[in-house]
Protein backbone atom coordinates (compact mmCIF):
# COMPACT_ATOMS: atom_id res chain seq x y z
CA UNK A 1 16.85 -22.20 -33.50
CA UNK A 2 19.24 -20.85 -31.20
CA UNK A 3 17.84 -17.35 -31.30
CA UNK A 4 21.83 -15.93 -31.59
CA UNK A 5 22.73 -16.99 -27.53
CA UNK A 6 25.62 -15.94 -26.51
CA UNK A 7 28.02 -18.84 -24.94
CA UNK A 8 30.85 -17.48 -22.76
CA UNK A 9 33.34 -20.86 -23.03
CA UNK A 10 36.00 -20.58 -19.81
CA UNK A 11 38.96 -22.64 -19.93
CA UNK A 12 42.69 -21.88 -19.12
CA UNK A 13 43.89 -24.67 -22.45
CA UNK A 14 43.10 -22.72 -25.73
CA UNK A 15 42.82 -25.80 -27.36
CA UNK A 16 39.58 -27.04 -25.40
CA UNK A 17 38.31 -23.64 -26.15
CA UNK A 18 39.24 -24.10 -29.63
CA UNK A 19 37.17 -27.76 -29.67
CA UNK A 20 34.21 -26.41 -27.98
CA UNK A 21 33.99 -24.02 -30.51
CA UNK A 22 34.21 -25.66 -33.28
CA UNK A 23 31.33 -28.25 -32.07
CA UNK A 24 29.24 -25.39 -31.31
CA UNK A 25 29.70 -23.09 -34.16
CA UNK A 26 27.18 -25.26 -36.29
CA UNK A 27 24.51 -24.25 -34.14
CA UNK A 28 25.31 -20.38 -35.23
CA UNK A 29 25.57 -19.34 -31.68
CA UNK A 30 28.02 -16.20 -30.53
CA UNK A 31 30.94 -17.07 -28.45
CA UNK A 32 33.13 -15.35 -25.83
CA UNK A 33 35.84 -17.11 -24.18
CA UNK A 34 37.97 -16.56 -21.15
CA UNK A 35 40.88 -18.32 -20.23
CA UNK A 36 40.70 -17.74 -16.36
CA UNK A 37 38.52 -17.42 -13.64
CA UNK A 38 39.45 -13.26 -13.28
CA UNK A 39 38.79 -12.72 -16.75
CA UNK A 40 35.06 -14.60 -17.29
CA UNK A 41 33.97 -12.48 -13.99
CA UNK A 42 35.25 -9.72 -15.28
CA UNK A 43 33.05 -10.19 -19.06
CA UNK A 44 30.21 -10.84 -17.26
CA UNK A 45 30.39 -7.47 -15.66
CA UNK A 46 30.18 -5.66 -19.36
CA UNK A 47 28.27 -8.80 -21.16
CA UNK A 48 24.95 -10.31 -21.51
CA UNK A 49 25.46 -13.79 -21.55
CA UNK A 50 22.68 -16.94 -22.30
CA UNK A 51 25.17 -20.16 -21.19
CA UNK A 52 28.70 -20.80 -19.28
CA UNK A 53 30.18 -23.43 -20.06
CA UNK A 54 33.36 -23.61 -16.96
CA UNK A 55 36.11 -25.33 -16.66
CA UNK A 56 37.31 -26.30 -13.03
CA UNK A 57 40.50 -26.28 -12.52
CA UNK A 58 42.57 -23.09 -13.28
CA UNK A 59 45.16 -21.24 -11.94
CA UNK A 60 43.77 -18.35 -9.90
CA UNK A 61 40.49 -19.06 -9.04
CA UNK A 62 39.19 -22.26 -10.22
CA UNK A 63 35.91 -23.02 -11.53
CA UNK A 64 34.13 -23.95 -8.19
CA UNK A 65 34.64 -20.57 -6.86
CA UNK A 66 33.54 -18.82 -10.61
CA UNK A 67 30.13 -20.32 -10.10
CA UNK A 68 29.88 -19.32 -6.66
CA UNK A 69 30.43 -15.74 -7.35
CA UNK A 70 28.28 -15.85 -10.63
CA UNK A 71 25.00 -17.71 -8.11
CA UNK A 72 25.89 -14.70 -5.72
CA UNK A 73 25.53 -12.39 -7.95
CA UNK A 74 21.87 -10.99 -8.88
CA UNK A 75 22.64 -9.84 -12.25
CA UNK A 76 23.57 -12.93 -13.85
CA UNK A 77 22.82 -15.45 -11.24
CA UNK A 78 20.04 -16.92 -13.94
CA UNK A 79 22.86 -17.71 -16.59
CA UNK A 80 23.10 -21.55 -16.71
CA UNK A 81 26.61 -22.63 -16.08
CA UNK A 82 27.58 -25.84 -17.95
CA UNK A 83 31.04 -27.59 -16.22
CA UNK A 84 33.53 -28.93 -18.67
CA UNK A 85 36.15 -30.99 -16.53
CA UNK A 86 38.48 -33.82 -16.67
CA UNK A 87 37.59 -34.28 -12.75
CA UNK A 88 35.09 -37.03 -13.27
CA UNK A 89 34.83 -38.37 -9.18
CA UNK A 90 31.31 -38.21 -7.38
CA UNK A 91 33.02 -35.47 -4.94
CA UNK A 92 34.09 -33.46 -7.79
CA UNK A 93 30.61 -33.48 -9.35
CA UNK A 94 28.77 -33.31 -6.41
CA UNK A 95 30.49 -30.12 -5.28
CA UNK A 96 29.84 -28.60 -8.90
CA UNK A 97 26.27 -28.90 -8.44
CA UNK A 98 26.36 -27.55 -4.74
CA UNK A 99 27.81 -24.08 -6.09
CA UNK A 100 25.22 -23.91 -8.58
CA UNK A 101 25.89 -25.84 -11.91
CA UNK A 102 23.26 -27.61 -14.03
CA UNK A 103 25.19 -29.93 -15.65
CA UNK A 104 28.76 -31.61 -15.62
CA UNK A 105 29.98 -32.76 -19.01
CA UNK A 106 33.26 -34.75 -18.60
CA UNK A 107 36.21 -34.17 -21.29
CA UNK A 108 37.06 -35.45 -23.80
CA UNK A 109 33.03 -34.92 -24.38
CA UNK A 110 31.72 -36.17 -27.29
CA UNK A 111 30.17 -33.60 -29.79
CA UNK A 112 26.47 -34.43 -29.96
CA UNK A 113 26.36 -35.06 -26.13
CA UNK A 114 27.89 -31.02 -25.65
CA UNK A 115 25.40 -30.12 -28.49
CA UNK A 116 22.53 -31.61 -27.15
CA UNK A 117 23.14 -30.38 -23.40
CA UNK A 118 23.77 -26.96 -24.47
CA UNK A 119 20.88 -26.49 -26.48
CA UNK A 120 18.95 -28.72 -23.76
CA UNK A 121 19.94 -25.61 -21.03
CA UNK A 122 19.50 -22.98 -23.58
CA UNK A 123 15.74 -24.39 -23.82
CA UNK A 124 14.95 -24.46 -20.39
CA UNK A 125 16.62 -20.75 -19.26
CA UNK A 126 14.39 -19.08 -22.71
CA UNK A 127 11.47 -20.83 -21.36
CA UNK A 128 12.48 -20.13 -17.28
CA UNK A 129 12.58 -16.26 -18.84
CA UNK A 130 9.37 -16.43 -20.32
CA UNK A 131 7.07 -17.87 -17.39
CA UNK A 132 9.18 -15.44 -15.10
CA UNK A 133 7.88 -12.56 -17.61
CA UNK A 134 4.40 -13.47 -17.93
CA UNK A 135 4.22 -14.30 -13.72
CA UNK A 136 5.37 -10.78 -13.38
CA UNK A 137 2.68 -9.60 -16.26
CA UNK A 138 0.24 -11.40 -14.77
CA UNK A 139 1.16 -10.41 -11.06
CA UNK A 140 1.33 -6.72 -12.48
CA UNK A 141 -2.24 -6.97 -13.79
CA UNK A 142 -3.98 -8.41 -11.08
CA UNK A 143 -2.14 -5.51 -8.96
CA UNK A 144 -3.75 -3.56 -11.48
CA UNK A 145 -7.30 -4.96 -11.38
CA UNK A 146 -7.70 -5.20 -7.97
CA UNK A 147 -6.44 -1.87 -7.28
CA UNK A 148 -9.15 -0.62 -10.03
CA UNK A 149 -11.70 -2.38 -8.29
CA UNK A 150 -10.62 -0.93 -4.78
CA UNK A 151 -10.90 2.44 -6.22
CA UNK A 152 -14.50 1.34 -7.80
CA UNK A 153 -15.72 -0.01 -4.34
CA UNK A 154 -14.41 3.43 -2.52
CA UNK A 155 -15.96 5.88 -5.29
CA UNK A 156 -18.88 3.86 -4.54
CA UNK A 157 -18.42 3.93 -0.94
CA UNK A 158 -18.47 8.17 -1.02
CA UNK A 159 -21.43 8.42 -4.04
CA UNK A 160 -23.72 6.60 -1.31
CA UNK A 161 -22.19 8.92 1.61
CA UNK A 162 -23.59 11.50 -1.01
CA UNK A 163 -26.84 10.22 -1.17
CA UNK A 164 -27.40 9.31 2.29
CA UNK A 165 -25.89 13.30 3.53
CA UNK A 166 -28.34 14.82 1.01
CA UNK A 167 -31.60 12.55 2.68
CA UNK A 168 -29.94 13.74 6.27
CA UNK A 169 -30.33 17.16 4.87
CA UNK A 170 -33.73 16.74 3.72
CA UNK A 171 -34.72 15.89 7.17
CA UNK A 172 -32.78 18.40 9.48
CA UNK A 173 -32.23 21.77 9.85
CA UNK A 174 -28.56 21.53 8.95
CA UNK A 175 -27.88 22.21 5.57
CA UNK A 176 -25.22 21.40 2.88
CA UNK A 177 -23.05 23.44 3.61
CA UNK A 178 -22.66 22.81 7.57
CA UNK A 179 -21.64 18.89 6.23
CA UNK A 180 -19.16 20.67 3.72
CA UNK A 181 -17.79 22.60 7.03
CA UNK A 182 -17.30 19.76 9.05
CA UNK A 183 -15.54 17.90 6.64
CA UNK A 184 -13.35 20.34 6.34
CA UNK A 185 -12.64 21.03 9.77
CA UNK A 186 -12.13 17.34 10.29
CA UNK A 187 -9.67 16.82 7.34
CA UNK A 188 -7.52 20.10 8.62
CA UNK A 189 -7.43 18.81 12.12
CA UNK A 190 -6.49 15.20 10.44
CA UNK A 191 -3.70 16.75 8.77
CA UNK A 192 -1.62 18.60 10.92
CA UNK A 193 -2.25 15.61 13.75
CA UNK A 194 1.18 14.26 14.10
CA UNK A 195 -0.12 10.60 14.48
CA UNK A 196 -2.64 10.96 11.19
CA UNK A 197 -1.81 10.02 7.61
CA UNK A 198 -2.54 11.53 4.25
CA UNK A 199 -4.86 8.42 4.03
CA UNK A 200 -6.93 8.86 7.27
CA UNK A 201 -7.06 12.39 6.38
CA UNK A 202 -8.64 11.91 3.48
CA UNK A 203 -11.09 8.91 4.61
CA UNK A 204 -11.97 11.50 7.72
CA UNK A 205 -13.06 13.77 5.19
CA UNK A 206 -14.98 11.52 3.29
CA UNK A 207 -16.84 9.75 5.88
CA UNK A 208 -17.57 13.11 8.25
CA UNK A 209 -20.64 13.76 6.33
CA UNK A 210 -22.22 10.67 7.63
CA UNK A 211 -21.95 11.95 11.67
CA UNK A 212 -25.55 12.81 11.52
CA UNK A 213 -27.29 10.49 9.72
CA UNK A 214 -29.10 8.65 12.82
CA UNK A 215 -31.35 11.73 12.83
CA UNK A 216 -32.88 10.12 9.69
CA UNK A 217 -35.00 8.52 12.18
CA UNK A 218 -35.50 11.24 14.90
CA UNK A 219 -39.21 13.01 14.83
CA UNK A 220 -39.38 16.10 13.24
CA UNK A 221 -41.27 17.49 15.59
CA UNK A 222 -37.34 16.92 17.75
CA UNK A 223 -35.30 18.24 14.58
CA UNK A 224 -36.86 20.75 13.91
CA UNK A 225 -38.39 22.26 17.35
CA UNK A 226 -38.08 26.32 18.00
CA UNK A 227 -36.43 25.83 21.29
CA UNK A 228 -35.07 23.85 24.00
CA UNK A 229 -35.35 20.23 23.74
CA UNK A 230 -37.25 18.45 27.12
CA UNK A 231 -35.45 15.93 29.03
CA UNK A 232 -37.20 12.39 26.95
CA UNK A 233 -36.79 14.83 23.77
CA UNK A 234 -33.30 15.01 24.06
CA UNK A 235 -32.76 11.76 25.16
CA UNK A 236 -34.54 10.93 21.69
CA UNK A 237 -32.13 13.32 20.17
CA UNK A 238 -29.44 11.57 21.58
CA UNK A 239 -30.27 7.93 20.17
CA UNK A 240 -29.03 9.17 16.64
CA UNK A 241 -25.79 7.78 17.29
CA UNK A 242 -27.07 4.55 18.63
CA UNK A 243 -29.27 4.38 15.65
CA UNK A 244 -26.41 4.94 13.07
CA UNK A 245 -24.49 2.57 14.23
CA UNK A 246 -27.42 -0.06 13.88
CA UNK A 247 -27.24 1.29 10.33
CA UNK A 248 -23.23 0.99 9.71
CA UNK A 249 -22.12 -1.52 12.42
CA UNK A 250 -21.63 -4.22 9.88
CA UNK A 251 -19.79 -2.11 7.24
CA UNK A 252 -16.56 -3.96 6.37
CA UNK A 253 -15.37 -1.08 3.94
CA UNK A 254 -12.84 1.68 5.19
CA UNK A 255 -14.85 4.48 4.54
CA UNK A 256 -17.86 3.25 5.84
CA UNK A 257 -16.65 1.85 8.81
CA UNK A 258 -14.87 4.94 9.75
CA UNK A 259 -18.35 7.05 9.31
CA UNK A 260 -20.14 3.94 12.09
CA UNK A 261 -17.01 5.41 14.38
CA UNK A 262 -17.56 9.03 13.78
CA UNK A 263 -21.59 8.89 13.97
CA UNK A 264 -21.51 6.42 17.29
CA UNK A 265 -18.62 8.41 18.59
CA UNK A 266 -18.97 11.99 17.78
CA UNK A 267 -20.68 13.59 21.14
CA UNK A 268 -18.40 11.13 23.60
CA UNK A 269 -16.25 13.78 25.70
CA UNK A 270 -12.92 13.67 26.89
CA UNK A 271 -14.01 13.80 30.17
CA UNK A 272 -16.37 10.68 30.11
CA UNK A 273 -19.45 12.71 30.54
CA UNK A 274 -20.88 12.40 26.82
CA UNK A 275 -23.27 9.96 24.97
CA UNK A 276 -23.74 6.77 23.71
CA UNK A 277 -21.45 5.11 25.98
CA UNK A 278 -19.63 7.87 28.62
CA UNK A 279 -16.15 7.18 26.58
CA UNK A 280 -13.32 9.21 28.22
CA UNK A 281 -10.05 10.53 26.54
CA UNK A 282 -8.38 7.99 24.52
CA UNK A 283 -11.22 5.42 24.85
CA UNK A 284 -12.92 8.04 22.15
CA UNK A 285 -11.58 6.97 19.05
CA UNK A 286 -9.44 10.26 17.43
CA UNK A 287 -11.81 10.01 14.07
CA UNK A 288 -15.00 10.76 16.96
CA UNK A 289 -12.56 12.79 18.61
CA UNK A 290 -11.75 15.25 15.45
CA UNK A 291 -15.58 15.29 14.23
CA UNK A 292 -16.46 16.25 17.91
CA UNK A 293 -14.94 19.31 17.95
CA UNK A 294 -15.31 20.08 14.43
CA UNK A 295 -19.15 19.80 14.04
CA UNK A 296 -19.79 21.78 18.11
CA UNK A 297 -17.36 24.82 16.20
CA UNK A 298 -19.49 24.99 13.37
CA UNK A 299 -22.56 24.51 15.27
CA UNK A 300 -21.83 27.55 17.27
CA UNK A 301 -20.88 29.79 14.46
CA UNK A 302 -23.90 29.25 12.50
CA UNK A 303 -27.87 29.55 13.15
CA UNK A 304 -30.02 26.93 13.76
CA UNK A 305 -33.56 26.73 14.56
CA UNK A 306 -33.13 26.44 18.21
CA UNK A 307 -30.39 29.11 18.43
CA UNK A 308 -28.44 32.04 16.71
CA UNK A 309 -25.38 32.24 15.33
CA UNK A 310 -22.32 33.27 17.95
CA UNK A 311 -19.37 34.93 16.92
CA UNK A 312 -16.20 33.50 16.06
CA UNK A 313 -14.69 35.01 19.38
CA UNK A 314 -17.20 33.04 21.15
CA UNK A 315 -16.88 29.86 19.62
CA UNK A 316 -13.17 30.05 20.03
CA UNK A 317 -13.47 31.01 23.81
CA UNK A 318 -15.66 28.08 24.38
CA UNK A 319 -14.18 25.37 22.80
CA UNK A 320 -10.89 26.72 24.80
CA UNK A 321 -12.53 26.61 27.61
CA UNK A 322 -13.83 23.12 27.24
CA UNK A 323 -10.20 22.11 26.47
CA UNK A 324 -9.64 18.80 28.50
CA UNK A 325 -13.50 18.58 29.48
CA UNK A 326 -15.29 18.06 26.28
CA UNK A 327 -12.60 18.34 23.82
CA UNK A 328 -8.73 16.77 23.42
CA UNK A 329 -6.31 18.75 24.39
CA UNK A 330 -3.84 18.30 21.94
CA UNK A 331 -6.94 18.60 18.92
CA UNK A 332 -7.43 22.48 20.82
CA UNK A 333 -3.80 23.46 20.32
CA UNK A 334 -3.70 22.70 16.57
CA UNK A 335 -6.97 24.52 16.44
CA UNK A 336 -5.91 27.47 18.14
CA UNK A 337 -2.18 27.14 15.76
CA UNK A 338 -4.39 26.70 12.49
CA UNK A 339 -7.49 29.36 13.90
CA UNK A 340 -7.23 31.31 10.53
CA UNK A 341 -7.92 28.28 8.35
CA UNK A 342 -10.81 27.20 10.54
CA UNK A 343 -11.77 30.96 10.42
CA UNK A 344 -11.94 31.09 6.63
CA UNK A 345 -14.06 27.49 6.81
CA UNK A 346 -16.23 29.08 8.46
CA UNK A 347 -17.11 31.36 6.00
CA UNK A 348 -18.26 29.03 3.82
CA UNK A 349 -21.99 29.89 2.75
């Protein structure tokens, strides 16, 4: 069943055309002919062919240089190309198969042979088509499946964030909302950071909630004291972020392992005097670095057990002041470019 191919015969002697034709025409398939090398490139430009069957030589450009082109040529660099020839030397052949032909018939040819080797080529190309197809199917779904199952693992990833911010909140004075603030913050700062992606942005976001969530295993009698912590009591405070990293240290997920940087991380200052590990400047990775200043603003601006609420003046005023000291320099000038929206954050109750 030839499945009407299309055969694109090339010769400059109408006659061999003629033959070909004739052998062929039993088979039902549709022909196209050329008679030199100009015209069959110039049918393959406006034709979908299945099989070229090419003489060599012709005046103009002969058949070597046809097939060349036609291999060089994307579009219909997959059409098999057939060469008819009265050249019948090993050179001769052996340079046919160098520019990219599949088979060399030599005239006069006998019918069945052509018949046979035609429908032989036709064969392999339909079935070269179909495993190309259903590679690229296949290739296409597992794109799809593991892409589905990325998504799963990371919507999985932020319903346990979830989980785990609502048992910090359960424990500590900070509520809800100061983890909704802080995410926000962080994803603002994120986003107009020239070095930051959409991407980071948005797995900054997700995984701020989780800078806290060492103090799952601070006292209460710590969290939750009226008043100024004593020197061991804050140096109990302080272990949170040791202790959250003991949690998240082997997290091999994006999300995850971003909040172990952001909880470990998140009170290091720029100028090396901060805790777990005295990290200075660039040392402090920019996710600790963002959540730093974001959770001290909104820490300032709203009232905690141990403190009232300042104003927004005097958050901004400190945080500028601590510009280079505690903070990055470069995070404090797209605060103080972006204050409104950081402003209106704020006001989140």
């Amino acid at each position: 069943m030839n499945l009407n191919s299309n055969i694109l015969i090339v010769d400059d002697v109408v006659e061999n055309i003629q033959v070909a034709m004739n052998i062929l025409k039993e088979e039902g398939y549709d022909f196209s002919f050329a008679k030199t090398g100009e015209d069959a490139l110039n049918l393959l430009k406006k034709n979908n062919f299945d099989i070229i069957l090419l003489d060599i030589m012709m005046p103009g450009i002969d058949g070597y240089e046809v097939c060349r082109r036609i291999k060089e040529d994307p579009r219909v660099s997959d059409i098999p190309v057939i060469f008819l020839t009265a050249k019948a030397d090993t050179d001769s052949m052996s340079k046919g198969f160098e520019v990219g032909g599949l088979d060399y018939i030599v005239k006069p040819f006998h019918a069945n042979e052509l018949l046979a080797r035609v429908r032989t080529h036709l064969d392999l190309s339909r079935a070269k088509k179909i495993l190309k197809n259903n590679n690229l199917s296949l290739q296409n779904k597992m794109k799809m499946e593991r892409e589905r199952i990325l998504t799963e693992l990371e919507n999985n990833q932020k319903d346990m964030i979830y989980v785990l911010t609502e048992l910090v909140e359960s424990v500590s004075d900070e509520t809800g909302k100061h983890i909704r603030r802080v995410a926000e913050y962080s994803r603002l700062l994120a986003h107009y950071h020239e070095s930051i992606s959409e991407e980071d942005a948005e797995i900054i976001f997700h995984a701020s909630p989780m800078h806290d969530i060492g103090k799952m295993a601070i006292p209460e009698s710590i969290l939750h004291k009226n008043g100024p912590l004593s020197e061991e009591e804050f140096k109990i405070m302080q272990s949170h972020t040791t202790i959250a990293h003991g949690y998240l240290k082997v997290a091999k997920r994006k999300i995850m392992k971003a909040a172990d940087i952001i909880a470990y991380q998140h009170h290091e200052k720029w100028n090396g005097t901060g805790y777990p590990r005295a990290l200075k400047g660039d040392e402090i990775h920019i996710y600790g670095r963002i959540v730093g200043l974001a959770d001290v603003f909104d820490a300032l601006t709203h009232k905690r057990v141990y403190k009232n609420a300042w104003t927004v003046e005097e958050a901004v005023k400190y945080i500028n002041e601590h510009s280079g000291t505690q903070f990055d320099p470069y995070l404090i000038d797209i605060f103080n470019t972006h204050i409104d929206e950081f402003i209106a954050i704020a006001k989140i109750e």
